[in-house]
C-alpha atoms as a PDB file:
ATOM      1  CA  UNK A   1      12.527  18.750 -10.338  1.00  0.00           C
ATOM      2  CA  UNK A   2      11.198  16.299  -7.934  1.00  0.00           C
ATOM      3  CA  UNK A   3      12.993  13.150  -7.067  1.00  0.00           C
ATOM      4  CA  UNK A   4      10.058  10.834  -8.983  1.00  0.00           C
ATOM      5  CA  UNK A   5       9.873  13.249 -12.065  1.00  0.00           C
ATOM      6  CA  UNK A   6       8.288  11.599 -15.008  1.00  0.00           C
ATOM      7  CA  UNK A   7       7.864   8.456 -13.453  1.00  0.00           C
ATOM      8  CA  UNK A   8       4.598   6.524 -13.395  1.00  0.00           C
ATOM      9  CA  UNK A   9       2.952   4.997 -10.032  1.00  0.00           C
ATOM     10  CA  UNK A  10      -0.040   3.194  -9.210  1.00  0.00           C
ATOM     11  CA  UNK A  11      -1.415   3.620  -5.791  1.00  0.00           C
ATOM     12  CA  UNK A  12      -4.151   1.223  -4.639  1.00  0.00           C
ATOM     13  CA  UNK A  13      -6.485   2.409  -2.046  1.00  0.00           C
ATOM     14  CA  UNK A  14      -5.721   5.429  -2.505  1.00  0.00           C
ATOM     15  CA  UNK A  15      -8.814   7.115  -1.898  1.00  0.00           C
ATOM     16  CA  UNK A  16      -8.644   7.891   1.030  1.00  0.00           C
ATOM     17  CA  UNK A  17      -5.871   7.178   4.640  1.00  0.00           C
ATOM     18  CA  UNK A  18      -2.413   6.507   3.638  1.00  0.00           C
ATOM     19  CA  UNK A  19      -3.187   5.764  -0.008  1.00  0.00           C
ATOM     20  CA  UNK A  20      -4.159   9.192  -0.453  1.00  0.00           C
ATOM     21  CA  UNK A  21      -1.176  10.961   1.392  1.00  0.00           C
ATOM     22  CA  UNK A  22       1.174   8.328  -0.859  1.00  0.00           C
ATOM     23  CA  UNK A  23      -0.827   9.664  -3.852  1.00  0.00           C
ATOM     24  CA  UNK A  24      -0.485  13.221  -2.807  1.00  0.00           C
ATOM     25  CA  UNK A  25       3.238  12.584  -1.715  1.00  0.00           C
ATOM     26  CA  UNK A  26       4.269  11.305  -4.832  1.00  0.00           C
ATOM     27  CA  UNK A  27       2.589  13.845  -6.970  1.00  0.00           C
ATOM     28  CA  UNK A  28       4.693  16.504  -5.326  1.00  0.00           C
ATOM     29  CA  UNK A  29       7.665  14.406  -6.586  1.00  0.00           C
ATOM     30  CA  UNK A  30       6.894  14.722 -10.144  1.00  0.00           C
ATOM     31  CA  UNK A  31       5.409  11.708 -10.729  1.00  0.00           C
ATOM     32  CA  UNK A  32       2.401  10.312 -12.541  1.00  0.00           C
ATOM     33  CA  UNK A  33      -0.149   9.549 -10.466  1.00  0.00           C
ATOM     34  CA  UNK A  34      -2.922   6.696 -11.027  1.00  0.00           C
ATOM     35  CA  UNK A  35      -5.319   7.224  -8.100  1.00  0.00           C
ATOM     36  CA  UNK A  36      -6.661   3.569  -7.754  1.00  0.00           C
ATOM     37  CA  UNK A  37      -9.666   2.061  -5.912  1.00  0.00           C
ATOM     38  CA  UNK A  38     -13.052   0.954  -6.175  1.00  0.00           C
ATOM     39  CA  UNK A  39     -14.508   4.189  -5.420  1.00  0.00           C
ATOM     40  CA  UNK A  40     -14.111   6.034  -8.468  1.00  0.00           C
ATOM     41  CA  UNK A  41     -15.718   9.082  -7.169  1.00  0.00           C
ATOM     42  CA  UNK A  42     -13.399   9.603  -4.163  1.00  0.00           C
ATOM     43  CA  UNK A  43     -10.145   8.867  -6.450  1.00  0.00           C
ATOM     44  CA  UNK A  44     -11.077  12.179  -8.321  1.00  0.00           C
ATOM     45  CA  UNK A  45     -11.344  14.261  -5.474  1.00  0.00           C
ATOM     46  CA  UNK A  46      -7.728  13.018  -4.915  1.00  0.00           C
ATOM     47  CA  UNK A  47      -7.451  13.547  -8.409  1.00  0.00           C
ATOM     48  CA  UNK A  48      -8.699  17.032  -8.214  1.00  0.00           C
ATOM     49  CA  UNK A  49      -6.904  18.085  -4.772  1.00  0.00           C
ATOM     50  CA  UNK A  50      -3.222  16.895  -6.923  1.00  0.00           C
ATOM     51  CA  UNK A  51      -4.205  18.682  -9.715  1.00  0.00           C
ATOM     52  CA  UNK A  52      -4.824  21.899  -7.461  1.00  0.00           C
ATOM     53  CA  UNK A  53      -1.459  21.571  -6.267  1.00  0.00           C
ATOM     54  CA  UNK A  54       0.453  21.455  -9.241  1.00  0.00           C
ATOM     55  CA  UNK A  55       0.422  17.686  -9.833  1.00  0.00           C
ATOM     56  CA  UNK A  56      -0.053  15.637 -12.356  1.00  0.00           C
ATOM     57  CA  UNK A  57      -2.773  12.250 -11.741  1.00  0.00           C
ATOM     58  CA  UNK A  58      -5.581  10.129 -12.946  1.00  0.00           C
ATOM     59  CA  UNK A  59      -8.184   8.118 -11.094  1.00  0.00           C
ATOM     60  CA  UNK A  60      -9.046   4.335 -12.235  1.00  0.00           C
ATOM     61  CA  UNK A  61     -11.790   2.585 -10.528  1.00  0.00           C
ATOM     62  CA  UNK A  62     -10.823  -0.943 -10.040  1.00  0.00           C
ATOM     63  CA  UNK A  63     -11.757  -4.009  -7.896  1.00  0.00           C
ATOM     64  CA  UNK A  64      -8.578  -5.429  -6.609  1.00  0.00           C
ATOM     65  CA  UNK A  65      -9.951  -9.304  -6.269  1.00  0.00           C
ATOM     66  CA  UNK A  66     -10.803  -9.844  -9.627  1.00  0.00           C
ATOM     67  CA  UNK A  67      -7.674 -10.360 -11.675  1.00  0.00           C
ATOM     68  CA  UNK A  68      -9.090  -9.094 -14.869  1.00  0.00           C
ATOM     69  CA  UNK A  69      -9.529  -5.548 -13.434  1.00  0.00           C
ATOM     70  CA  UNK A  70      -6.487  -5.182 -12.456  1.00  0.00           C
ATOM     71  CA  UNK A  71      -5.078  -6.357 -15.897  1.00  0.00           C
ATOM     72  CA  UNK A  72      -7.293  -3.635 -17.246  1.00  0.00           C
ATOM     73  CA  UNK A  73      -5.946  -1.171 -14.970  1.00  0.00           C
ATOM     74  CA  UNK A  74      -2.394  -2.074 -15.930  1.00  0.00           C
ATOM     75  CA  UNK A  75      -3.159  -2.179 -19.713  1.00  0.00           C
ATOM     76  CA  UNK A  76      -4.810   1.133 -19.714  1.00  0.00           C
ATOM     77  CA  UNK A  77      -1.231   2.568 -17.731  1.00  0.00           C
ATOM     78  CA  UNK A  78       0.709   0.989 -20.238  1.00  0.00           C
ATOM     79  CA  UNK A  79      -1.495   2.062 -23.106  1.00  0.00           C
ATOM     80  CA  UNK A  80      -1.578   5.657 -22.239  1.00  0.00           C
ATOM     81  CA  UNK A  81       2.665   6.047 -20.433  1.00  0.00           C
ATOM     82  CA  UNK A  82       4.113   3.481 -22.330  1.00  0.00           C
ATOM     83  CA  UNK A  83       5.081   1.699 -18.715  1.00  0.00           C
ATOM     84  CA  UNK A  84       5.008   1.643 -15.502  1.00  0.00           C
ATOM     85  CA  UNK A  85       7.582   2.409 -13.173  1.00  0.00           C
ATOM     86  CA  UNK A  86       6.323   1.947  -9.222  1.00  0.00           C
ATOM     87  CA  UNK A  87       3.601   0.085  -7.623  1.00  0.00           C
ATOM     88  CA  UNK A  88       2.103   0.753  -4.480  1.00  0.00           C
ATOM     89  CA  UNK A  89      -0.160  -1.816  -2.433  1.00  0.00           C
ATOM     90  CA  UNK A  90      -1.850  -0.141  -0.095  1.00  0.00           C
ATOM     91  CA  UNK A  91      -5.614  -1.429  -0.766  1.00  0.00           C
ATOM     92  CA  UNK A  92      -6.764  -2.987   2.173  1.00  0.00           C
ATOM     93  CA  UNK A  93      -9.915  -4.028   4.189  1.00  0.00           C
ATOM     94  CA  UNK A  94     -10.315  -5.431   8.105  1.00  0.00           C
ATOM     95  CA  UNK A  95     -13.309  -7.593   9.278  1.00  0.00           C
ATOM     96  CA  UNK A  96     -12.502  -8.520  12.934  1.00  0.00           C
ATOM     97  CA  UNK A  97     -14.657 -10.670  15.102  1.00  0.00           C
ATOM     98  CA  UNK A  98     -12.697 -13.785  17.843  1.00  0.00           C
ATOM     99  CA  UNK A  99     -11.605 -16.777  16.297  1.00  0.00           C
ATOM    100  CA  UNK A 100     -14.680 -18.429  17.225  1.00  0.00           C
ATOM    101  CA  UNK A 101     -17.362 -16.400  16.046  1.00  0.00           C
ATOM    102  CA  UNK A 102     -15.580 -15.552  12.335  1.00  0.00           C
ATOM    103  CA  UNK A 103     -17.432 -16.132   9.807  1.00  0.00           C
ATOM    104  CA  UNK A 104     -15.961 -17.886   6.606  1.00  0.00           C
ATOM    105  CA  UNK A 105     -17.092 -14.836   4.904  1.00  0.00           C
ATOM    106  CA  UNK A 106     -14.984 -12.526   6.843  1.00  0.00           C
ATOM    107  CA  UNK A 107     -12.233 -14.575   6.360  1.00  0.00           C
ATOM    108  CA  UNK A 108     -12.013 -14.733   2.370  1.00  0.00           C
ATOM    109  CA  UNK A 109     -13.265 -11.050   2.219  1.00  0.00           C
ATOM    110  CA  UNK A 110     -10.118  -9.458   3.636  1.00  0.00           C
ATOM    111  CA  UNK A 111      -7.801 -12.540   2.166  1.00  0.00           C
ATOM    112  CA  UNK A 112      -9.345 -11.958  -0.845  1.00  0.00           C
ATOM    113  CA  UNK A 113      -8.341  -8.134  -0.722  1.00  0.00           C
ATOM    114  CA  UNK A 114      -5.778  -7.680   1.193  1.00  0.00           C
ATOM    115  CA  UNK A 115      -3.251 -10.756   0.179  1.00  0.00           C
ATOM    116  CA  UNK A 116      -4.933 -11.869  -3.771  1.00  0.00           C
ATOM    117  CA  UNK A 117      -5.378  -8.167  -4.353  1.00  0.00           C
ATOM    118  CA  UNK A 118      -1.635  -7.607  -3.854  1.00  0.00           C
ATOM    119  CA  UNK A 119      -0.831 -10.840  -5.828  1.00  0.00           C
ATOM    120  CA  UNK A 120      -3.090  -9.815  -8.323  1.00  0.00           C
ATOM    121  CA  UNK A 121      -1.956  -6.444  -9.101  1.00  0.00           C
ATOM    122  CA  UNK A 122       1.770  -7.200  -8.815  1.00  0.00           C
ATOM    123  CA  UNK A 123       1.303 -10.198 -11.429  1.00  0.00           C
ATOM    124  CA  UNK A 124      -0.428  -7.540 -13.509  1.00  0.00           C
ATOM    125  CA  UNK A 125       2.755  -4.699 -13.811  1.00  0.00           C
ATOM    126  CA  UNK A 126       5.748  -7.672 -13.135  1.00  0.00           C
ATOM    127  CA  UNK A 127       6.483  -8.442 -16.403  1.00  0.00           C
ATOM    128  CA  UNK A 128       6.334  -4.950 -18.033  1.00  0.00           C
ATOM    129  CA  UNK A 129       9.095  -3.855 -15.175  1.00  0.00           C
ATOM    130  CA  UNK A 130      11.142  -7.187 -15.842  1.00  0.00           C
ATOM    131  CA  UNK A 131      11.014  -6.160 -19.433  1.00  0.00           C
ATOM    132  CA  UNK A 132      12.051  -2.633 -18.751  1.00  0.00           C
ATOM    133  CA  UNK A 133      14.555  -3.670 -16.309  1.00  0.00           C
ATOM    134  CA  UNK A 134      13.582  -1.564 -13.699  1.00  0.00           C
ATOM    135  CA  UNK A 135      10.358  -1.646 -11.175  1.00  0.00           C
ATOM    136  CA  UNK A 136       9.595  -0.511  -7.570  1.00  0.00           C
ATOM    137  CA  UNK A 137       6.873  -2.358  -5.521  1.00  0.00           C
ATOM    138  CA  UNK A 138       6.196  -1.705  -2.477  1.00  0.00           C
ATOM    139  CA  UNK A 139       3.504  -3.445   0.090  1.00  0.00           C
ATOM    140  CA  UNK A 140       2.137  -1.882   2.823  1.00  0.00           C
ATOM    141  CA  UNK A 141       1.557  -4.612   5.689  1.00  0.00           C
ATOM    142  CA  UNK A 142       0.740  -4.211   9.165  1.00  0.00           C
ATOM    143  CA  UNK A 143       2.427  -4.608  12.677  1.00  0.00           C
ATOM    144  CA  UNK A 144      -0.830  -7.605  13.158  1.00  0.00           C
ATOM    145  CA  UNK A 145       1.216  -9.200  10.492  1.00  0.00           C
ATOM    146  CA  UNK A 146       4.173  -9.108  12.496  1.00  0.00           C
ATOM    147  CA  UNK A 147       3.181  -9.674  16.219  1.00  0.00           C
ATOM    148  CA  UNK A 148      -0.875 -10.900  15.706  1.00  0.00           C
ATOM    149  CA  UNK A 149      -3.780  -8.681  16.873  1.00  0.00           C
ATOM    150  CA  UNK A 150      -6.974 -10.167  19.540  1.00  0.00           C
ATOM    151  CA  UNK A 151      -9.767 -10.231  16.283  1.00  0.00           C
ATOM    152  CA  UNK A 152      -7.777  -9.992  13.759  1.00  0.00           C
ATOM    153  CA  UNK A 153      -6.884 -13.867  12.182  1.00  0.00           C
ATOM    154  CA  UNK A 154      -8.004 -12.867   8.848  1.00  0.00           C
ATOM    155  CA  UNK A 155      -6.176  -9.933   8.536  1.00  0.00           C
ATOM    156  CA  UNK A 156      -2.759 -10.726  10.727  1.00  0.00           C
ATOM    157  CA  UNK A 157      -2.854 -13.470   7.771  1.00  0.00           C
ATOM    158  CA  UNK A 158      -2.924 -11.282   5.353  1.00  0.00           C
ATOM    159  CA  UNK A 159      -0.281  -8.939   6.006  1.00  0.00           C
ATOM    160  CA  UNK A 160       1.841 -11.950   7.262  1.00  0.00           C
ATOM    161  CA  UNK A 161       1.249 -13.219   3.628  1.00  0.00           C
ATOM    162  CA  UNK A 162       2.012  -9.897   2.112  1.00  0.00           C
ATOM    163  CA  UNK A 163       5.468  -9.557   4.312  1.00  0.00           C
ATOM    164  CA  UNK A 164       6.421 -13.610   3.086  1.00  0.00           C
ATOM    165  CA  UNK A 165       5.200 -12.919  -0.675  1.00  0.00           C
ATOM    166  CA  UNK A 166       8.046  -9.461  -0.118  1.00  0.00           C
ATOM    167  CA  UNK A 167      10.854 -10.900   0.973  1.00  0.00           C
ATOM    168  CA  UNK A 168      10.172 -14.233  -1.406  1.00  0.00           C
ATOM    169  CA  UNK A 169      10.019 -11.457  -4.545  1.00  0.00           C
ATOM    170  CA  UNK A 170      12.551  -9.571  -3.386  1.00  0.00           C
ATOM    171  CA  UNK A 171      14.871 -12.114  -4.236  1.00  0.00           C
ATOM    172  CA  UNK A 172      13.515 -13.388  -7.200  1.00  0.00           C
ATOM    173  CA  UNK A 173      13.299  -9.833  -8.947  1.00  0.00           C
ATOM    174  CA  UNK A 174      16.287  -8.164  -7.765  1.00  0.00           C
ATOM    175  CA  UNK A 175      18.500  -9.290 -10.412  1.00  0.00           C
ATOM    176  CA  UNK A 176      16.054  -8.177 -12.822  1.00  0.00           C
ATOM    177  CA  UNK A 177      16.274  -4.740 -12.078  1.00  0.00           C
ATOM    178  CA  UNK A 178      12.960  -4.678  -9.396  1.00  0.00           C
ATOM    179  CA  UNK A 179      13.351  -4.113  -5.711  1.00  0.00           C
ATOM    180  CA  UNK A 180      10.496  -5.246  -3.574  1.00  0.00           C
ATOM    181  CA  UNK A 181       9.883  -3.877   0.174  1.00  0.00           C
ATOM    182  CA  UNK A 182       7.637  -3.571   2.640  1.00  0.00           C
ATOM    183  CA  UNK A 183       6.261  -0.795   5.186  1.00  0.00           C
ATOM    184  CA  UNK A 184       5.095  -2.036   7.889  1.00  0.00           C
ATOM    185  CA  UNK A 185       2.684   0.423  10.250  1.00  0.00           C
ATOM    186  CA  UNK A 186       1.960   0.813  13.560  1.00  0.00           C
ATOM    187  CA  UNK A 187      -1.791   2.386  14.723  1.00  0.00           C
ATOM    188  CA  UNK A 188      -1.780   5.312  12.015  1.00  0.00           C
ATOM    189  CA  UNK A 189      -4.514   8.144  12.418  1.00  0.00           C
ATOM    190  CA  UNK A 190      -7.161   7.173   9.441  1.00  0.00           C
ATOM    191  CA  UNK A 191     -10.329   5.842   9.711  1.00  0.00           C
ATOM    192  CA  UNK A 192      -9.840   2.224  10.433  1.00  0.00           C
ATOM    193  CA  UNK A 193      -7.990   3.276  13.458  1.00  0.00           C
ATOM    194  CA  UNK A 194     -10.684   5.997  14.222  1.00  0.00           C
ATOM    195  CA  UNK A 195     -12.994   3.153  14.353  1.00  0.00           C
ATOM    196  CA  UNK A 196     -11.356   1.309  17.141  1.00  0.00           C
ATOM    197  CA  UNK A 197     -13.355   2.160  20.791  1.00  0.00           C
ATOM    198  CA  UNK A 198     -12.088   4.502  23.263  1.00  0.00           C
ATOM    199  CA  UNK A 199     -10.583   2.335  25.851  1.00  0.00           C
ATOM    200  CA  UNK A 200      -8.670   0.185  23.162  1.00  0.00           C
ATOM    201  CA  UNK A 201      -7.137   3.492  21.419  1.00  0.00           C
ATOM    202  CA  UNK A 202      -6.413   5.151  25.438  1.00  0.00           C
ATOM    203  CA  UNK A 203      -5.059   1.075  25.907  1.00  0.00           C
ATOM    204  CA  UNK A 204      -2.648   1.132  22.833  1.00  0.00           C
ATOM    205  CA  UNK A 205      -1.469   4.518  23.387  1.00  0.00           C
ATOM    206  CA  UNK A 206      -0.002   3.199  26.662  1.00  0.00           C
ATOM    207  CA  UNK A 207       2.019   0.922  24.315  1.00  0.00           C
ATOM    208  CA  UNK A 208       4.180   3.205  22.134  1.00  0.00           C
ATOM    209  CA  UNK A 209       7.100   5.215  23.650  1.00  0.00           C
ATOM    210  CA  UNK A 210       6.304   8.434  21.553  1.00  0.00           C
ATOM    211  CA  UNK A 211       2.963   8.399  23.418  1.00  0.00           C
ATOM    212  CA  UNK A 212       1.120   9.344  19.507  1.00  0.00           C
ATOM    213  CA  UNK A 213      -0.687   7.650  16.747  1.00  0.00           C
ATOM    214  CA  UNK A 214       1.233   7.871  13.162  1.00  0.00           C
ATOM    215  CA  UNK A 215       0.169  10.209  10.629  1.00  0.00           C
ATOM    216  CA  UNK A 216      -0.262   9.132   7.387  1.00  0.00           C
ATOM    217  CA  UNK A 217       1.724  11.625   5.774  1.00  0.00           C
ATOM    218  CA  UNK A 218       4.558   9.864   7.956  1.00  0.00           C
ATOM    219  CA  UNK A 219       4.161   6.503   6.312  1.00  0.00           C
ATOM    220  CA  UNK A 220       3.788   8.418   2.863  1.00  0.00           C
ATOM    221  CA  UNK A 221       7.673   9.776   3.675  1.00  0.00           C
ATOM    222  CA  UNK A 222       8.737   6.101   4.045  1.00  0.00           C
ATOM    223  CA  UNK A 223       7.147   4.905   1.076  1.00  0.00           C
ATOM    224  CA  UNK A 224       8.835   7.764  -0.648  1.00  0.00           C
ATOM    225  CA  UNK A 225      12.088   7.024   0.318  1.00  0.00           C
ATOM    226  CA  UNK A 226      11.823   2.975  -0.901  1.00  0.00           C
ATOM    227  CA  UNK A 227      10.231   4.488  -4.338  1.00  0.00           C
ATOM    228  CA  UNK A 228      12.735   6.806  -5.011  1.00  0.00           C
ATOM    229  CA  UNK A 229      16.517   6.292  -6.203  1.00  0.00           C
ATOM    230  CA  UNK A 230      17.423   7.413  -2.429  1.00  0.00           C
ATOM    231  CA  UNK A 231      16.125   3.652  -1.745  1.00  0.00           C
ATOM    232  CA  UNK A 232      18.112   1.723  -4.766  1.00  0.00           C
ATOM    233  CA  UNK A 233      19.615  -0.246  -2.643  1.00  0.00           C
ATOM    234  CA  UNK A 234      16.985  -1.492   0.150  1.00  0.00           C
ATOM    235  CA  UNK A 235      15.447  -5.105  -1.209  1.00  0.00           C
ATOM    236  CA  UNK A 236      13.541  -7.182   1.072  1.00  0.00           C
ATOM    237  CA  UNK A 237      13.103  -4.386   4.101  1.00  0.00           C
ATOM    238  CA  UNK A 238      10.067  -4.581   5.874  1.00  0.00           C
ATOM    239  CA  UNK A 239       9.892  -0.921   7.203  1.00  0.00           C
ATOM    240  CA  UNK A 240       8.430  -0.873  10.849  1.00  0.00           C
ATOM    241  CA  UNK A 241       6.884   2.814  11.275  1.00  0.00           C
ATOM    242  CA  UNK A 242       5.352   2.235  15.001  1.00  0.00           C
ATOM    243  CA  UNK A 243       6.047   4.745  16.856  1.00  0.00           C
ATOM    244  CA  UNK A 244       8.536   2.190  18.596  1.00  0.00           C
ATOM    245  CA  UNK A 245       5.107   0.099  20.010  1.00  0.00           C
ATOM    246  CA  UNK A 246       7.034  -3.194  19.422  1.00  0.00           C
ATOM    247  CA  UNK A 247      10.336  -2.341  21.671  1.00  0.00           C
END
């Protein structure tokens, strides 16, 4: 039996980077699986590679911003498992341009994803877990949120956001059964990173003693660890995974 048999987890984002290797990871566990995202078609090719490995998942196409879908989303969980047990935020957009030159656009896009989507989908599943006594939610933030990144405003906002909504409802929810952490990554091989030009990857690399980008399956083995009962005690942890870039 795996360490998250039986239990029921929503992964945002998960189409894809480290959404998909948390999906993946916690299928292996035992648990159930809702592959979330707005890409419905890429959340059943997770679907299908989990299923191919013995796992057990579903895909829900959802649209993190609007608070009504992710109501849905939760509804449908609860309609069809009876609860839900662990929620992963991993959904997450960047839009970087200087200070300057940002457009207001670019600004509420990835606010509007990256922070309200995470309020939005916790407010969805909170009350079911304080009724059940028992929750897991973990938020996957961002070394910009932590240190700031040259472009990045909008979304070293956001993640600072997500780390201050964490530690604010880790306290608020622990009593009630619900521990609330944080994993915080470094640069992390997936396409966002992939993205980044040459010289800045060959710059940052420079930067972290182990001389490597992550791997998502490494920030899947974190997330693990806070979702499973080897993490009952750790409430309010924001989880650096960097490679040791901020030494």
């Amino acid at each position: 039996m795996g360490i998250l048999e039986n239990k029921i987890a929503i992964v945002t984002g998960a189409s894809r980077g480290i959404g998909e290797s948390i999906a993946i990871r916690f299928a292996k566990e035992g648990a159930n699986v809702v592959v979330a995202s707005r890409n419905y078609a890429k959340c059943e090719e997770v679907v299908k590679k989990i299923i191919k490995q013995g796992g057990t998942a579903v895909s829900f196409a959802v649209d993190i911003t609007d608070f009504e879908q992710t109501k849905a989303m939760v509804d449908f969980i609860i309609e069809r498992y009876g609860r839900v047990d662990i929620l992963v935020n991993n959904a997450g957009i960047k839009d970087d341009n200087f200070f300057e030159k940002m457009s207001c656009e670019q600004w509420m896009n990835v606010i509007s994803t990256n922070l309200n989507g995470t309020f939005f989908c916790t407010k969805a599943v909170v009350n079911y877990m304080i009724e059940q006594q028992y929750g897991r939610i973990i938020n996957i933030a961002s070394i910009a949120g932590q240190k700031g990144a040259r472009t990045q405003a909008n979304y070293a906002a956001s993640k600072a956001g997500i780390i201050g909504m964490t530690v604010t409802l880790s306290q608020e929810l622990g009593l009630k059964g619900i521990t609330v952490n944080a994993v915080s990554p470094g640069l992390v091989s997936t396409d966002m990173v992939e993205n980044i030009p040459q010289k800045i990857k060959e710059r940052n690399l420079k930067k972290i003693p182990l001389g490597r980008f992550g791997k998502p399956e490494e920030i899947a083995s974190v997330v693990m660890m806070l979702a499973s009962d080897d993490g009952a005690y750790c409430n309010g942890m924001i989880c650096e995974v960097n490679g040791g870039i901020c030494i």
